[in-house]
C-alpha atoms as a PDB file:
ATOM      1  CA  UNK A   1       0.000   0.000   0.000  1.00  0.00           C
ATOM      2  CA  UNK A   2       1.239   3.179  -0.782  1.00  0.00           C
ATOM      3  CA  UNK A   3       0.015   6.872   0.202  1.00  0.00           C
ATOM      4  CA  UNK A   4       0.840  10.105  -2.134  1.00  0.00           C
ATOM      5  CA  UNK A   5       0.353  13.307  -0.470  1.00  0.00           C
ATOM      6  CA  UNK A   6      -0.111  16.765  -2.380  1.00  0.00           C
ATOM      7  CA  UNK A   7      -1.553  19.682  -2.112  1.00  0.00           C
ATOM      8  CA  UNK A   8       0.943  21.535   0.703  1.00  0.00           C
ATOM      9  CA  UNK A   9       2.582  24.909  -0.616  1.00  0.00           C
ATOM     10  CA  UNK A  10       3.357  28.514   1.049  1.00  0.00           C
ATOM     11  CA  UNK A  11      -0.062  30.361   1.472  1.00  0.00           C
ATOM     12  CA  UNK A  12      -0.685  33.493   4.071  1.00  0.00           C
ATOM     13  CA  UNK A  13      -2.091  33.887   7.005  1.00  0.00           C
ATOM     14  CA  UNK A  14      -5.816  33.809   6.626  1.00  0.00           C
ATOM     15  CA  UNK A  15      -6.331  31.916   3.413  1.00  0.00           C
ATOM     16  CA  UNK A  16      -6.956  28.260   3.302  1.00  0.00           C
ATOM     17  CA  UNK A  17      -5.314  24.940   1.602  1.00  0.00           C
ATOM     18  CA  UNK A  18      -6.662  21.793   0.856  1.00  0.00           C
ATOM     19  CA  UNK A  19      -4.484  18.539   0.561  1.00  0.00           C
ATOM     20  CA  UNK A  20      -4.957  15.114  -0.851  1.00  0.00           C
ATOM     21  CA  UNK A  21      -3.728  12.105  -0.062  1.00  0.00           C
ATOM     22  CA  UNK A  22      -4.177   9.101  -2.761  1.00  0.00           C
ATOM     23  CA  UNK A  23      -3.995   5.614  -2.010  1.00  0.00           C
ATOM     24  CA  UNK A  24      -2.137   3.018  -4.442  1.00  0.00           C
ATOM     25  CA  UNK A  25      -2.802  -1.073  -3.410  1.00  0.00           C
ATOM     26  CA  UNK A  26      -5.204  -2.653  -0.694  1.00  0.00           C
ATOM     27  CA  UNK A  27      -8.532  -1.565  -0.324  1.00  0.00           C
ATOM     28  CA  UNK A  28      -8.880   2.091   0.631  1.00  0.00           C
ATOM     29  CA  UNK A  29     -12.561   1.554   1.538  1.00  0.00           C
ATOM     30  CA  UNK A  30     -11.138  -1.068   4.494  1.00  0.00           C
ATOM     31  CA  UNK A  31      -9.626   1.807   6.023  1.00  0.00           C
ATOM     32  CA  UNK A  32      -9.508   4.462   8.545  1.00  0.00           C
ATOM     33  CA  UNK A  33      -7.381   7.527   7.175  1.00  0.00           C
ATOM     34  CA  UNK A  34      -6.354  10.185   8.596  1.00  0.00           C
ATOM     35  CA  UNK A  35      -3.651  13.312   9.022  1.00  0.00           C
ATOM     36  CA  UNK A  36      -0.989  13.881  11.124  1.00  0.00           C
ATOM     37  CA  UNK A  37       1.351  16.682  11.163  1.00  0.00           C
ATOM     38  CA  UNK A  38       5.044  17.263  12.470  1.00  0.00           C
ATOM     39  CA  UNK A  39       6.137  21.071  13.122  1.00  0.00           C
ATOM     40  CA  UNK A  40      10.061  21.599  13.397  1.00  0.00           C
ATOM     41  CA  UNK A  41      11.609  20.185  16.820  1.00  0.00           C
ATOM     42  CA  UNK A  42       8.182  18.840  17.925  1.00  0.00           C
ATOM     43  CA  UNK A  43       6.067  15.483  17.885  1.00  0.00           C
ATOM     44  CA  UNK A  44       4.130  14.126  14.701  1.00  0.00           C
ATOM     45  CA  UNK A  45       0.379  14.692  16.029  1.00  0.00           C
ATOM     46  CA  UNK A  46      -3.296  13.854  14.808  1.00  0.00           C
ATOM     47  CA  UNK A  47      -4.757  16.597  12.972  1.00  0.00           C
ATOM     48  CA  UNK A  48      -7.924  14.747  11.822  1.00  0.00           C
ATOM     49  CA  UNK A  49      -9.130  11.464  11.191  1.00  0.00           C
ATOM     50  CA  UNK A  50     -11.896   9.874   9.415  1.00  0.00           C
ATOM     51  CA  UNK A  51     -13.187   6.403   9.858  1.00  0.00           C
ATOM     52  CA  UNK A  52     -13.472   3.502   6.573  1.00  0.00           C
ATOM     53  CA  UNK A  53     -16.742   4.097   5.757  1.00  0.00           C
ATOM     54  CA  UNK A  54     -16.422   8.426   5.913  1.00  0.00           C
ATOM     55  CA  UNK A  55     -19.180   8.736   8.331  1.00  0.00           C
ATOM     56  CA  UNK A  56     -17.287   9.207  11.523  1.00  0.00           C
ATOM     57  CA  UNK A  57     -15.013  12.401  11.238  1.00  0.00           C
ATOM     58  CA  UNK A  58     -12.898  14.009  14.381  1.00  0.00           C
ATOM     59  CA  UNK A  59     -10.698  16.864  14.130  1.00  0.00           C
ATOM     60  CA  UNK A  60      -8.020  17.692  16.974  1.00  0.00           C
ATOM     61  CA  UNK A  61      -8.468  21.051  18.816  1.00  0.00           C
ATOM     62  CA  UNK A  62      -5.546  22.600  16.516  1.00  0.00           C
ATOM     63  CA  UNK A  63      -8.038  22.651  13.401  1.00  0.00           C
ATOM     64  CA  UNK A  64     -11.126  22.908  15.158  1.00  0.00           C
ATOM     65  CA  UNK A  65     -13.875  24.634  13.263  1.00  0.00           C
ATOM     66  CA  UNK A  66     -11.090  25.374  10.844  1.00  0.00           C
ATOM     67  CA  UNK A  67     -11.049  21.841   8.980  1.00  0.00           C
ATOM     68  CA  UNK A  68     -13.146  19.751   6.104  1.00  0.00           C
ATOM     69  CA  UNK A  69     -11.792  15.979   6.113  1.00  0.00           C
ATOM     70  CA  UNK A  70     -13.769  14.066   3.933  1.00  0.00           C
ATOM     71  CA  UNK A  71     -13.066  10.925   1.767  1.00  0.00           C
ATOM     72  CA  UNK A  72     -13.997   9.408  -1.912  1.00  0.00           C
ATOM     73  CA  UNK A  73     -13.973   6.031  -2.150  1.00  0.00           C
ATOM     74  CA  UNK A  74     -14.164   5.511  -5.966  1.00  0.00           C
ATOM     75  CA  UNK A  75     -11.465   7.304  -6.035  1.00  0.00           C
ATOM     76  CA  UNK A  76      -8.879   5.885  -3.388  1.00  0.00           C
ATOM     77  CA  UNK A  77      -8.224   9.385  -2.363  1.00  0.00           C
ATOM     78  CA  UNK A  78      -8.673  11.365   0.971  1.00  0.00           C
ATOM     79  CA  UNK A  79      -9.170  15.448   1.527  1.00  0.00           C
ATOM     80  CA  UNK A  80      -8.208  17.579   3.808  1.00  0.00           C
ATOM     81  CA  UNK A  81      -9.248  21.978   3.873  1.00  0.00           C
ATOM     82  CA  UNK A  82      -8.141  23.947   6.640  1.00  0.00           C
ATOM     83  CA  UNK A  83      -8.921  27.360   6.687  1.00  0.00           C
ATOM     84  CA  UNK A  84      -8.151  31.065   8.043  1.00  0.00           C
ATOM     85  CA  UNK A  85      -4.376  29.034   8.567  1.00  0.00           C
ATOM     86  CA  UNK A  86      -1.893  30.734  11.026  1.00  0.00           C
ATOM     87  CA  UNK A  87       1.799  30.510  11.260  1.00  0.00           C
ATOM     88  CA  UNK A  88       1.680  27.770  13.703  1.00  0.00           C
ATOM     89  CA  UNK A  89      -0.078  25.335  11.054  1.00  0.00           C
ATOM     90  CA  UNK A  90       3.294  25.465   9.356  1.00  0.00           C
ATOM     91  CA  UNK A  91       4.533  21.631   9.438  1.00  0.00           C
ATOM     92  CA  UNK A  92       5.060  18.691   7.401  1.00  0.00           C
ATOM     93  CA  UNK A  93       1.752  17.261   7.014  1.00  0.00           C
ATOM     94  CA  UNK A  94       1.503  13.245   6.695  1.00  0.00           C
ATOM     95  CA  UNK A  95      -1.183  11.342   5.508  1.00  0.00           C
ATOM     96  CA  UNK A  96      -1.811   7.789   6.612  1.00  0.00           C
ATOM     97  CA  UNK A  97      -3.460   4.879   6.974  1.00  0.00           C
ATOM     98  CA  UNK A  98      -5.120   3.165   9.922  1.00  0.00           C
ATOM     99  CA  UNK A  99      -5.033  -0.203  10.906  1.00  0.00           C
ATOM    100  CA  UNK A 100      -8.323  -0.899  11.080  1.00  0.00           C
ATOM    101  CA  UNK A 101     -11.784   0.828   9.433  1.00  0.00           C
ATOM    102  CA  UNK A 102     -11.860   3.087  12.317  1.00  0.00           C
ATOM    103  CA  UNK A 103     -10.906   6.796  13.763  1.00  0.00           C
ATOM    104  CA  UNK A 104      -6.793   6.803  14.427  1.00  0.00           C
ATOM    105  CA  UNK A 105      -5.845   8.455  17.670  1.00  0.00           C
ATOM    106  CA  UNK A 106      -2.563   8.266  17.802  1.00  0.00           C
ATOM    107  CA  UNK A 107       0.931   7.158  15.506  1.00  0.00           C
ATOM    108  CA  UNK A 108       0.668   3.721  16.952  1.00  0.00           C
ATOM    109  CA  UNK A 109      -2.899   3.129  15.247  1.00  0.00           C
ATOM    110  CA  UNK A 110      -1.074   3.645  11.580  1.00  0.00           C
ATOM    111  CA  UNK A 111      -0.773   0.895   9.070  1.00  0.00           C
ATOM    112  CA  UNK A 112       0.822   2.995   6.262  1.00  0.00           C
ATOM    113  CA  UNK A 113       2.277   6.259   5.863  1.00  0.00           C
ATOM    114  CA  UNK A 114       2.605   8.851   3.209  1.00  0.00           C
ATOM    115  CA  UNK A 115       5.763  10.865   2.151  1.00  0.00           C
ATOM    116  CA  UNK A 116       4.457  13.926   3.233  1.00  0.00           C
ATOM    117  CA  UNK A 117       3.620  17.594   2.448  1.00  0.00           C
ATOM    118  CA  UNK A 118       5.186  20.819   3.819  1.00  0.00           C
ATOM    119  CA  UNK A 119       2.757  23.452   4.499  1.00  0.00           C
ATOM    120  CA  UNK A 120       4.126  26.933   5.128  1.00  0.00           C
ATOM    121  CA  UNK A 121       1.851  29.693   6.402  1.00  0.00           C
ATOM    122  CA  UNK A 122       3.557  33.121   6.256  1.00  0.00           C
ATOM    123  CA  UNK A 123       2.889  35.989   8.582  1.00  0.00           C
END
């Protein structure tokens, strides 16, 4: 299985970015996706997650009522839109793969990771 992450780029403060994540092999629909990110000299954390099925969605207090995660699965692919970013949104953002068809909490509930995507937010 293999994850492809795009979509990151330098935007300003205030505007908004939406990332995809595309999944090569398995069977997307089996599973729980989700985003983490990783700012310089800190922990990879949970951004959002969504569960197999896309009906279950939970977004960590860092995006909340800032984010859209939803998921297409004739399509193998997974979307993320934050909006009115701030500089502290800058980070690598990863997408990935959950063990099982549920909501990921935490880096030990990923199956699969993507390359990742920087996203820079500029004062």
């Amino acid at each position: 299985v293999q994850l492809q992450a795009s979509g990151g780029g330098l935007v300003q403060t205030g505007e908004s970015l939406r990332l995809s994540c595309l999944v090569f092999g398995g069977t997307f629909s089996n599973y729980g996706m989700g985003w983490f990110r990783q700012a310089p000299g800190k922990e990879r954390v949970l951004v959002a997650t969504i569960s197999a099925s896309g009906r279950e969605v939970y977004g960590g207090d860092s995006v909340a009522g800032r984010f859209t995660l939803s998921r297409d699965n004739a399509k193998n692919t997974m979307y993320l839109e934050v909006s009115s970013l701030k500089p502290e949104d800058t980070a690598v953002y990863y997408c990935a793969a959950a063990r099982t068809p549920h909501l990921m909490d935490r880096q030990a509930d990923v199956a699969y990771w993507g390359q990742g995507t920087q996203v820079t937010v500029s004062s």
